[in-house]
Protein backbone atom coordinates (compact mmCIF):
# COMPACT_ATOMS: atom_id res chain seq x y z
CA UNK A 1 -38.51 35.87 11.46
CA UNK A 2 -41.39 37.57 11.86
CA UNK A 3 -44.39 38.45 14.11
CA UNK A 4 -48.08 37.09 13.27
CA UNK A 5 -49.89 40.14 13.80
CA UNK A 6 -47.35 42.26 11.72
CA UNK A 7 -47.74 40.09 8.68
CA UNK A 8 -49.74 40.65 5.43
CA UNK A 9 -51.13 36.95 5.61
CA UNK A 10 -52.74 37.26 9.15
CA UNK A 11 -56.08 38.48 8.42
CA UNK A 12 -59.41 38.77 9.88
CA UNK A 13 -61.86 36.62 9.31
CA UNK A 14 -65.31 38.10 9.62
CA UNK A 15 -67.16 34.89 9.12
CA UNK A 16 -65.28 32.98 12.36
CA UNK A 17 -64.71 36.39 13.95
CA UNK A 18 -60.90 35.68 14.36
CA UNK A 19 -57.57 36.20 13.16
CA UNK A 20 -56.71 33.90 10.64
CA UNK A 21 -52.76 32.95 8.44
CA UNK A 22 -54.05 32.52 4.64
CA UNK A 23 -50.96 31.14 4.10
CA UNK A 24 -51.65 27.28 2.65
CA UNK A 25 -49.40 25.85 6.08
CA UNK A 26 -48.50 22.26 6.35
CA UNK A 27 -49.89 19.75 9.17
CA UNK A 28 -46.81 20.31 10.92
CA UNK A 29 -46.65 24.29 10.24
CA UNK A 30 -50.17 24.77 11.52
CA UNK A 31 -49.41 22.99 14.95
CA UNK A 32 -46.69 25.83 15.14
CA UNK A 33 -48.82 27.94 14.12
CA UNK A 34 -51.87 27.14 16.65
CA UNK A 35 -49.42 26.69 19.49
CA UNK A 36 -48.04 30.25 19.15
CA UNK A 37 -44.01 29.11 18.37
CA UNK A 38 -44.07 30.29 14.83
CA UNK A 39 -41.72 32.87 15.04
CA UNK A 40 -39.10 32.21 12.92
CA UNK A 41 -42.09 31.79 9.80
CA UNK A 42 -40.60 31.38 6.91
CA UNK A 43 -43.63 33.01 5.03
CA UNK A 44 -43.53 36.20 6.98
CA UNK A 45 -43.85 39.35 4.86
CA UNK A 46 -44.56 42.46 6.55
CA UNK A 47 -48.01 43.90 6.30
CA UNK A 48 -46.37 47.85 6.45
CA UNK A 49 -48.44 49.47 3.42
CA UNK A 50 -45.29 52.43 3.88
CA UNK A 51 -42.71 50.04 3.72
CA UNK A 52 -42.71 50.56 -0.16
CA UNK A 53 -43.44 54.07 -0.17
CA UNK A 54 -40.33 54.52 2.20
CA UNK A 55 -37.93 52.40 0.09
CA UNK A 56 -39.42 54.32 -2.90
CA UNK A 57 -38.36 57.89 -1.76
């Protein structure tokens, strides 16, 4: 369950000049993906660089 734009996959692509999941996706996970109902990703892992740091302390 996660949000695209917090992830660690959803990255910039400077090339295309857009957002981009480097995740390999399926055919059927990309049409999720390109629609905008891929909330409940299953590859979701936050992109928080503290998150360790926090759990660490």
């Amino acid at each position: 369950m996660g949000n695209c734009e917090q992830c660690v996959y959803y990255t910039y692509d400077e090339q295309f000049a857009y957002y981009v999941c480097e995740m390999d996706l399926d055919e059927d996970e990309m049409r999720r993906f390109l629609q905008g109902n891929f909330a409940n990703c299953p590859y979701f892992r936050s992109g928080d660089d503290y998150l360790l740091v926090r759990k660490q302390n």
